[in-house]
Protein backbone atom coordinates (compact mmCIF):
# COMPACT_ATOMS: atom_id res chain seq x y z
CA UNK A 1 143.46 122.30 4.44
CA UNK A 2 141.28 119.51 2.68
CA UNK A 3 139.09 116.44 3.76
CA UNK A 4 142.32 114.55 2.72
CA UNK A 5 144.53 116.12 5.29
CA UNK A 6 142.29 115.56 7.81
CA UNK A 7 141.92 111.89 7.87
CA UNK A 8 145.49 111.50 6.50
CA UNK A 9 146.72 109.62 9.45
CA UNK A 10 143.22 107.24 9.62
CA UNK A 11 143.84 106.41 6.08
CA UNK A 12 147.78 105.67 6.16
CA UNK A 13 146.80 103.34 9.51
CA UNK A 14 143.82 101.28 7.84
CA UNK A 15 146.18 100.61 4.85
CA UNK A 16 149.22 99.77 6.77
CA UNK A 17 147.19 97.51 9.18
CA UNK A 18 145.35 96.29 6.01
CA UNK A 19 141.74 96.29 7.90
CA UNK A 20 139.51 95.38 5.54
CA UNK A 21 137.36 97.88 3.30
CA UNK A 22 133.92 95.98 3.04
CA UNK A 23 131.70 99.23 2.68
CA UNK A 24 133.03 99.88 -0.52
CA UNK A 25 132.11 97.95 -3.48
CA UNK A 26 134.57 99.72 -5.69
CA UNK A 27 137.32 98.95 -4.98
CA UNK A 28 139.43 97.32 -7.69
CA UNK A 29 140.31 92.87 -7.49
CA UNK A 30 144.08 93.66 -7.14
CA UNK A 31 143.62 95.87 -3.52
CA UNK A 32 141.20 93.35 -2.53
CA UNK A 33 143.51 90.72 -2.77
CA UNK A 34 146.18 93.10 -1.53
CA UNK A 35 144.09 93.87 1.60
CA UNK A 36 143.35 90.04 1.67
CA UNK A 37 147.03 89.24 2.26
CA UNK A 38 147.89 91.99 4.27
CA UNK A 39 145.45 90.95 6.67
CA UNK A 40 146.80 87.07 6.75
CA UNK A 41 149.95 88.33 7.12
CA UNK A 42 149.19 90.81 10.14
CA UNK A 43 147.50 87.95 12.42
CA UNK A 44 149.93 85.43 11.39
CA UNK A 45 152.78 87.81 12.77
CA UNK A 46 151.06 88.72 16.07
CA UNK A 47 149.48 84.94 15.98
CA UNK A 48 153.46 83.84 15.56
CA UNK A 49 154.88 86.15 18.53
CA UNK A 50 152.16 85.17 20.82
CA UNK A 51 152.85 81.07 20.31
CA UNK A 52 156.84 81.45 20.71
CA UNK A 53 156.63 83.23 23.71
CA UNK A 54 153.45 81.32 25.45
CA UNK A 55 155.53 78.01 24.66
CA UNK A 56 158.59 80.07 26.44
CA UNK A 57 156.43 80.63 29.27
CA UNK A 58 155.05 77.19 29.73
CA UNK A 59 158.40 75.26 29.38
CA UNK A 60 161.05 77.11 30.57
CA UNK A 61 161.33 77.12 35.00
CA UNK A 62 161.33 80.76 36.16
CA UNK A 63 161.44 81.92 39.65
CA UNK A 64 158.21 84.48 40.35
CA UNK A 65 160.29 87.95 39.01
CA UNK A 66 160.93 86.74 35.56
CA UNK A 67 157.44 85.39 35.11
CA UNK A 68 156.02 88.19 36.13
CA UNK A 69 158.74 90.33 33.58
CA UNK A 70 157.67 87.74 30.57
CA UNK A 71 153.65 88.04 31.30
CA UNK A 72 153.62 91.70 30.46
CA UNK A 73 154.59 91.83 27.32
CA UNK A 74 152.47 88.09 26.35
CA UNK A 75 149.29 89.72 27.79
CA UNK A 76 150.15 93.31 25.95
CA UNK A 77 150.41 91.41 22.69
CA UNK A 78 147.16 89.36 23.20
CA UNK A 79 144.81 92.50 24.37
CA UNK A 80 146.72 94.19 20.92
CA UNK A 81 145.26 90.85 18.93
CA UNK A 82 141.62 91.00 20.57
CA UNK A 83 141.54 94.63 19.38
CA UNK A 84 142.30 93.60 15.98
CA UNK A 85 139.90 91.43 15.77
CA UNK A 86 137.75 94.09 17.13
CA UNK A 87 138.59 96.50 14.51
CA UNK A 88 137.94 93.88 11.48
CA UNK A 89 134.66 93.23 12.72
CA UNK A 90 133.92 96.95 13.40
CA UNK A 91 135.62 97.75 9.85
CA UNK A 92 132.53 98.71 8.24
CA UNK A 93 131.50 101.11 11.02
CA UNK A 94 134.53 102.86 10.63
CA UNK A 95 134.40 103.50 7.01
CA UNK A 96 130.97 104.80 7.41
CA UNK A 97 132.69 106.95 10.61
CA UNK A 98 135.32 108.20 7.54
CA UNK A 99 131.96 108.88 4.51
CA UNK A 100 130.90 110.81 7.19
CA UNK A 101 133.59 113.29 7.75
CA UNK A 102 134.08 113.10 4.02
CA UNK A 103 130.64 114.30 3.60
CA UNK A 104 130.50 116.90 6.37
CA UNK A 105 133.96 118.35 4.91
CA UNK A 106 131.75 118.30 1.10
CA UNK A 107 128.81 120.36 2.63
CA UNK A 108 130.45 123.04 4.21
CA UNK A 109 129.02 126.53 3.63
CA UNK A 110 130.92 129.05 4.72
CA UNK A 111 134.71 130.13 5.23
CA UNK A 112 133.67 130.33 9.40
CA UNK A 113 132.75 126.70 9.00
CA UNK A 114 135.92 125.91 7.39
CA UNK A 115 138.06 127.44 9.94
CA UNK A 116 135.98 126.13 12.58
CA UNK A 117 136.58 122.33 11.17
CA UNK A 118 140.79 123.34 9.91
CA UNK A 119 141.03 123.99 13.38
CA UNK A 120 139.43 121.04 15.13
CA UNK A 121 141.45 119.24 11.95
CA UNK A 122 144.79 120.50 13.40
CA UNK A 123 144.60 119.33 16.69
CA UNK A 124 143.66 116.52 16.21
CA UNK A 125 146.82 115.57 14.08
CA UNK A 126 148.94 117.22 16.38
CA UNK A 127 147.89 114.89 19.19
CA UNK A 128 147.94 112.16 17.15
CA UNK A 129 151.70 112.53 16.38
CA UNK A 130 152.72 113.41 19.53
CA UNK A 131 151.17 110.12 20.64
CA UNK A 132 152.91 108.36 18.07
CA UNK A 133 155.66 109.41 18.83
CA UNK A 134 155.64 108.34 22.57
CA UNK A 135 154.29 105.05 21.29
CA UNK A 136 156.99 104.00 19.12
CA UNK A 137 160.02 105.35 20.65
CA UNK A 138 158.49 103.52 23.83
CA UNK A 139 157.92 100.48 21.92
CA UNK A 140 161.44 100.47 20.75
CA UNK A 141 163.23 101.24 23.56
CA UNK A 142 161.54 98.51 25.25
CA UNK A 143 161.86 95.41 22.68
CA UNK A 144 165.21 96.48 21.29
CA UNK A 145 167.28 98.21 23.80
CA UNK A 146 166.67 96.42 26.97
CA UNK A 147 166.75 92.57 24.85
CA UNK A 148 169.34 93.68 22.30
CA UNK A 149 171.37 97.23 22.75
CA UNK A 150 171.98 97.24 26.46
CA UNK A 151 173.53 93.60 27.13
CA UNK A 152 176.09 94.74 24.24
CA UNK A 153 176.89 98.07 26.06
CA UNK A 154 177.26 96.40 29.82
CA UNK A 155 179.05 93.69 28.00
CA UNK A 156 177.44 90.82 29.71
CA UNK A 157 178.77 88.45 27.38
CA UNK A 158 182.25 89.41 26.79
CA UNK A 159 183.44 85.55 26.22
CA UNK A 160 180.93 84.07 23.59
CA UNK A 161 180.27 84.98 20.28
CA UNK A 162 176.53 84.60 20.49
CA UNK A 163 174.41 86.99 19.11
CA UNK A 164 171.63 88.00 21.80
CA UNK A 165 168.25 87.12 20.65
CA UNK A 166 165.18 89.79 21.00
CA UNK A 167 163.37 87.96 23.29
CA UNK A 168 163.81 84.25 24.49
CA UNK A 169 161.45 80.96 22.98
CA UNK A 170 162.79 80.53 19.56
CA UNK A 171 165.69 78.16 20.34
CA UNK A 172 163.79 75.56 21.31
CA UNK A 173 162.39 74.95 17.66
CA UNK A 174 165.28 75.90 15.90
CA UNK A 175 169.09 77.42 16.47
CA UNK A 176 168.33 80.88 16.29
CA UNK A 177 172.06 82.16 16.87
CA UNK A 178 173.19 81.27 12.97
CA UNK A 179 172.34 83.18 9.49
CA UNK A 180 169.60 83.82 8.39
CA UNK A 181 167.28 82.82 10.72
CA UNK A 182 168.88 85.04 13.58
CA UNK A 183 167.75 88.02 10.96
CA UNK A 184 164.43 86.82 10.04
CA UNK A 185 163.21 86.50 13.74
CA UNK A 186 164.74 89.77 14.17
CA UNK A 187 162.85 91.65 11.81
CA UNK A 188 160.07 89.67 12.20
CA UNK A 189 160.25 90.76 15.38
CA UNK A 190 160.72 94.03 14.92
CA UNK A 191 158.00 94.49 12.50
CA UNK A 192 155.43 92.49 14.93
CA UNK A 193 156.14 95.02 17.33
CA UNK A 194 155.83 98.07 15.10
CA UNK A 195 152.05 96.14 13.97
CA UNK A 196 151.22 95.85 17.77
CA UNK A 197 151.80 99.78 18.68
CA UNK A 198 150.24 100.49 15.48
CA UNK A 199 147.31 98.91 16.71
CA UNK A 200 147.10 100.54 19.86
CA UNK A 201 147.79 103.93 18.25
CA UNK A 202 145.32 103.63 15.54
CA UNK A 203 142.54 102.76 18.55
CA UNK A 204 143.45 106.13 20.34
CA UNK A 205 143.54 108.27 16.69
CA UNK A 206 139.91 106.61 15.99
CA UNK A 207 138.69 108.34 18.98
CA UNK A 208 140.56 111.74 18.52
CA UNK A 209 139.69 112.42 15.19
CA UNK A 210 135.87 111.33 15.78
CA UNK A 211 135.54 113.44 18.51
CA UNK A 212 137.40 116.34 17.30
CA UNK A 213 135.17 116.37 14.27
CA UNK A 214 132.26 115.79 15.87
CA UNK A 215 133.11 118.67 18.45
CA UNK A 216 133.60 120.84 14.98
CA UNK A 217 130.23 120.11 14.09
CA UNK A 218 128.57 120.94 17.33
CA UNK A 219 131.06 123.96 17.25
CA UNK A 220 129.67 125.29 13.51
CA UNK A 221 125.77 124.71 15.39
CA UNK A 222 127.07 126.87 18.52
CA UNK A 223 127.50 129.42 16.25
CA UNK A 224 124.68 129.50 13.61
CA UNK A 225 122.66 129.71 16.84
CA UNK A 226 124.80 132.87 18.15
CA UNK A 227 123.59 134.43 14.82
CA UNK A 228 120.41 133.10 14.84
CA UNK A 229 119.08 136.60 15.70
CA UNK A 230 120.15 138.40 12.96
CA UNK A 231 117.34 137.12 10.51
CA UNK A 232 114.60 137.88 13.22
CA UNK A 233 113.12 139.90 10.83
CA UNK A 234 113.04 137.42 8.32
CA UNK A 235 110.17 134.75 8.98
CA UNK A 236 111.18 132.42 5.80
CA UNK A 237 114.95 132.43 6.25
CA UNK A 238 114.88 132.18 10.03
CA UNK A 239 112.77 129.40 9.59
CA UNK A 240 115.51 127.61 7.51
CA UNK A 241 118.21 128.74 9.19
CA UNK A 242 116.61 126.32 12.36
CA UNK A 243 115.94 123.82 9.89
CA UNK A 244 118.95 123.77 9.26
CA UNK A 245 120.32 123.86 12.79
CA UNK A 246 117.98 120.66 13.85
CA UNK A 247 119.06 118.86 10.65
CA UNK A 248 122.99 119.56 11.80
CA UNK A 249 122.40 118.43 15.41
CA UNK A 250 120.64 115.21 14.49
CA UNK A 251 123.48 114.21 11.85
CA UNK A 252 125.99 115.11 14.70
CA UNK A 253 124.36 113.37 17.22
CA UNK A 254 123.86 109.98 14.82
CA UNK A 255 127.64 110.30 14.30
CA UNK A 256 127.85 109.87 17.88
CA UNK A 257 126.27 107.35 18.22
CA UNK A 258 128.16 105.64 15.56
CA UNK A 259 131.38 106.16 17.46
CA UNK A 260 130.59 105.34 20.42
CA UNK A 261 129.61 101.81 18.58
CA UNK A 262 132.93 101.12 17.02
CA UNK A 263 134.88 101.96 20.35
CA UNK A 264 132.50 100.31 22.76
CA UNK A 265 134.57 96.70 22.67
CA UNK A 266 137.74 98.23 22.67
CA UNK A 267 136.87 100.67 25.33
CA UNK A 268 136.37 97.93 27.55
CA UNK A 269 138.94 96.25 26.94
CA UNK A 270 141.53 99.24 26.96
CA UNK A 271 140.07 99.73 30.51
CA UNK A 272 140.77 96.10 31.78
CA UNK A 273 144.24 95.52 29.98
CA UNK A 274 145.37 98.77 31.06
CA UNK A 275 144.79 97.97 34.34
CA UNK A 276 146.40 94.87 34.45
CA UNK A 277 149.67 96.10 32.74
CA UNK A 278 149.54 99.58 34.58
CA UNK A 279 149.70 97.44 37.76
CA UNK A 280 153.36 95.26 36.00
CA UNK A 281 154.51 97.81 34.71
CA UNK A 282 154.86 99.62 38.56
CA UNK A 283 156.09 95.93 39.71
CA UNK A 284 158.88 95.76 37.10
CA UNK A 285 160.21 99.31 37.51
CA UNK A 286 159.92 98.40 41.48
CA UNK A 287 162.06 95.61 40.99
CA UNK A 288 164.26 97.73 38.53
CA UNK A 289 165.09 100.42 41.35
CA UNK A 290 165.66 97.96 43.95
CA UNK A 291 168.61 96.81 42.05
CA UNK A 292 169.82 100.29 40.68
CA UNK A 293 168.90 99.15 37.51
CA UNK A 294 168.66 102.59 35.81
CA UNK A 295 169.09 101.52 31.81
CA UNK A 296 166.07 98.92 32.53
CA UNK A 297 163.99 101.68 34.57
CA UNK A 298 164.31 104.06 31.36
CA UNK A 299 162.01 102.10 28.98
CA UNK A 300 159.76 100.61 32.26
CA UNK A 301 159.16 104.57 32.69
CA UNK A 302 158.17 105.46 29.00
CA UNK A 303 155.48 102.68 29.21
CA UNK A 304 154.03 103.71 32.53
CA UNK A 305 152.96 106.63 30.71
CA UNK A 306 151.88 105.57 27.36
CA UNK A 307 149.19 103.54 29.11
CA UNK A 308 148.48 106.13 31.49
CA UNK A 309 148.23 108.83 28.51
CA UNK A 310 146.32 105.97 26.40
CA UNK A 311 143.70 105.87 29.11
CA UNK A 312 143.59 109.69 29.83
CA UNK A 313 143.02 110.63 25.65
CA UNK A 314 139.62 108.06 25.77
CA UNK A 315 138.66 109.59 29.25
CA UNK A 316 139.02 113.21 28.44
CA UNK A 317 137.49 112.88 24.94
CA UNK A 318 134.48 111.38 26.38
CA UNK A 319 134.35 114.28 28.91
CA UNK A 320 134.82 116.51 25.99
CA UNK A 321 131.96 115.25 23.66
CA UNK A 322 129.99 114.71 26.35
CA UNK A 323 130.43 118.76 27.28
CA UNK A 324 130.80 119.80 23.71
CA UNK A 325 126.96 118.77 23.45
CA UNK A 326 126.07 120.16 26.74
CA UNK A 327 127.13 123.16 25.32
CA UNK A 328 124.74 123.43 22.46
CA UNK A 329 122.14 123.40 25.42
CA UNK A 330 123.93 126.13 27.02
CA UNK A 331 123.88 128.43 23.75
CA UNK A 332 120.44 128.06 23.09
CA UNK A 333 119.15 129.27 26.60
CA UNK A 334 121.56 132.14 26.27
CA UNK A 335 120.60 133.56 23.05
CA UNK A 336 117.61 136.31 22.62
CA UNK A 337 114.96 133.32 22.83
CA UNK A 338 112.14 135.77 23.64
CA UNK A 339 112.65 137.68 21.00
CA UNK A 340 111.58 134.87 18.54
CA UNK A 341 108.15 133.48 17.70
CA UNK A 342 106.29 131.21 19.33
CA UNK A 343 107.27 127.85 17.07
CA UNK A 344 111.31 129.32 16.85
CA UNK A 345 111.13 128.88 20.87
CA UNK A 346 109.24 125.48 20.56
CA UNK A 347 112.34 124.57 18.22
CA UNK A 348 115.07 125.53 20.58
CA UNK A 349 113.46 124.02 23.72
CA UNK A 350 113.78 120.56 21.58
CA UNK A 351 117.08 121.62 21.28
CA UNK A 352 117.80 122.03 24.86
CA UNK A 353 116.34 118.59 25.40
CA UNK A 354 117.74 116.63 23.31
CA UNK A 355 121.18 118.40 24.58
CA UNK A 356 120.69 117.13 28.10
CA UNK A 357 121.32 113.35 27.16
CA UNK A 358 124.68 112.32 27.82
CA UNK A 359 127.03 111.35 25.09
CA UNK A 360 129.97 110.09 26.86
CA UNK A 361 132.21 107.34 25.40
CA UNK A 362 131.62 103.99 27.10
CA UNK A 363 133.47 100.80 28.26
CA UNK A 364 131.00 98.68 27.10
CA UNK A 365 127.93 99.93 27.60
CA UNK A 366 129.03 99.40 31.55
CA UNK A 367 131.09 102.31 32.17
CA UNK A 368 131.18 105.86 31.16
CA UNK A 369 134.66 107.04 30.63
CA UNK A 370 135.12 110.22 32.76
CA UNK A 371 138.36 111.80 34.68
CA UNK A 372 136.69 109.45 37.55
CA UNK A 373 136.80 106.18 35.54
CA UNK A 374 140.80 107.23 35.23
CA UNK A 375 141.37 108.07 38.82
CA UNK A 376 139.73 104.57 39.19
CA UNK A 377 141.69 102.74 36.91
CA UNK A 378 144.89 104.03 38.64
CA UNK A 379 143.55 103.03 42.25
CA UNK A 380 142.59 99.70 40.73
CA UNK A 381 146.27 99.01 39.37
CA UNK A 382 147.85 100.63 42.11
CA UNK A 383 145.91 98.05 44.28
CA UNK A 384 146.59 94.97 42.02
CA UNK A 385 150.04 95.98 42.53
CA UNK A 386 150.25 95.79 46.04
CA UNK A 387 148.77 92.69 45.95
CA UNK A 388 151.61 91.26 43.59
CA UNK A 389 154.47 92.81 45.94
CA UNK A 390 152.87 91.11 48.98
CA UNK A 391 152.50 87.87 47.08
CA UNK A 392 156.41 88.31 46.02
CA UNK A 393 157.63 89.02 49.93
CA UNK A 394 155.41 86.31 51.16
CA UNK A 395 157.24 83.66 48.45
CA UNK A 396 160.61 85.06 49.66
């Protein structure tokens, strides 16, 4: 397993989502211009589903249910465009993020460090998939069976020829029902949606495979200082051997650093969206159950836990970094420290220190992501929620 399998899934996102590649200076006029486009095109689509259904919203009455069903998915799809925006400006960062793994994959010395990383390497695309999986067949099931499959099945309109739209708003501009503008909004549709999960997906990858590979590196340090003691003997190659060691945790703990840079916007923001949709999502399968509305509750369900798993991969990565580090601290103090000289010991206290720092993942620079932060988040939506029910008995 190369470098190239291991950021396969990074790569394949940042071209299909066409963020820009400013760090490098060689790339060629025609991907430049490619990128260029791609990128016009990608905020003109989520730009373009945002306006039809805003103007839906604002000019169509609605008692307090269907407002409610209609906000989710306008607020989903502007929290997906802030992160966008997020991820252009942080597009740089990232690249570096991706040299750096590069580079790290480059230097390896040894077939133990290799495994080490293949390993780290693996699970992260594993999780990856599985998670985008769950966020497409979600994604799907919710824009195109519930507006489009189901009403055919349940045969709601058995008397009209119409063709049910995806979602409501663009017959107010234009007929939507006749060729071929019902199948351009469709796949325009379609393909805004399949941009939007992308999004969210690529957010949640950036964090796994940073912190998977960082958790490698610390990893590969864990265990040139298990085997530290075997050059004891050996004044001038123990001597680089902790050179080396220092070197490792300072470039692991600047890559960091780095991370938590790119992700500290959308962090945030993944915190305070998911909140707000986590707390809809429970009103709209509510309402789903009350009327035995089990084809509705299916998709309702999927989504409950894609932003509940969304929330739980930043949380428990942070934790994990955060312990990974810890445990370099750990390793040191349980190695044969009195058996080396007096400067060797001097080195490994610095190590110990500088292993104390926490290196969690944070919303912001406000909050540190942590299993509490997600128990929090669920209170917090849970809470909102109640507050929406009571507001929906006292109107009836």
């Amino acid at each position: 397993m190369d470098v190239q399998n291991a950021i396969k899934y990074t790569q394949w996102f940042m071209a299909f989502l066409a963020i820009p590649h400013r760090y490098k200076r060689k790339l060629s006029t025609k991907k430049k211009l490619s990128s260029a486009v791609g990128l016009v095109v990608m905020n003109v689509l989520i730009f373009w589903n945002i306006s039809f259904r805003s103007i839906d919203m604002l000019t169509v009455e609605r008692n307090f249910d269907e407002k409610i069903l209609l906000f989710a998915p306008w607020s989903f799809l502007v929290v997906i465009n802030i992160k966008y925006i997020f991820m252009i400006f942080r597009s740089n960062d990232i690249i570096m993020i991706i040299e750096h793994i590069k580079m790290d994959w480059i230097e390896k010395k040894s077939p133990e460090e290799e495994l080490i990383m293949v390993r780290n390497s693996q699970l992260c695309n594993r999780i990856t998939l599985c998670f985008m999986v769950l966020m497409y067949v979600s994604g799907s099931l919710y824009n195109i069976v519930i507006p489009f499959v189901i009403p055919i099945l349940l045969h709601s309109k058995p008397n009209t020829s119409d063709r049910i739209p995806i979602f409501d708003g663009y017959d107010i501009f234009f007929n939507a029902q006749v060729s071929p503008i019902y199948e351009i909004t469709f796949c325009f549709q379609v393909y805004a949606v399949i941009i939007g999960f992308s999004i969210l997906i690529f957010m949640c990858h950036l964090t796994i495979v940073s912190v998977t590979h960082a958790c490698g590196q610390i990893q590969i340090i864990n265990y040139l200082i298990r085997y530290l003691i075997a050059d004891i003997m050996d004044i001038n190659n123990i001597h680089n051997k902790i050179s080396m060691i220092i070197s490792r945790h300072i470039r692991v703990l600047s890559f960091a650093k780095n991370v938590r840079k790119i992700l500290l916007e959308l962090c945030l923001l993944e915190m305070g969206a998911s909140t707000v949709l986590i707390c809809i999502d429970e009103y709209c399968f509510l309402k789903m159950l009350e009327t035995n509305d089990i084809a509705n509750m299916i998709p309702f369900g999927m989504l409950f836990v894609c932003l509940n798993f969304n929330i739980l991969v930043l949380c428990y990565f942070s934790e994990l970094l955060n312990s990974q580090f810890i445990e370099i601290g750990t390793e040191s103090s349980m190695t044969d420290w009195y058996r080396f000289p007096q400067k060797i010991r001097s080195y490994l206290v610095l190590i110990i220190c500088m292993s104390q720092r926490p290196q969690k993942l944070t919303a912001g620079g406000i909050i540190d992501l942590s299993y509490g932060t997600y128990i929090q988040v669920l209170k917090t939506g849970f809470t909102y929620f109640q507050m929406l029910r009571a507001a929906d008995l006292k109107k009836k």
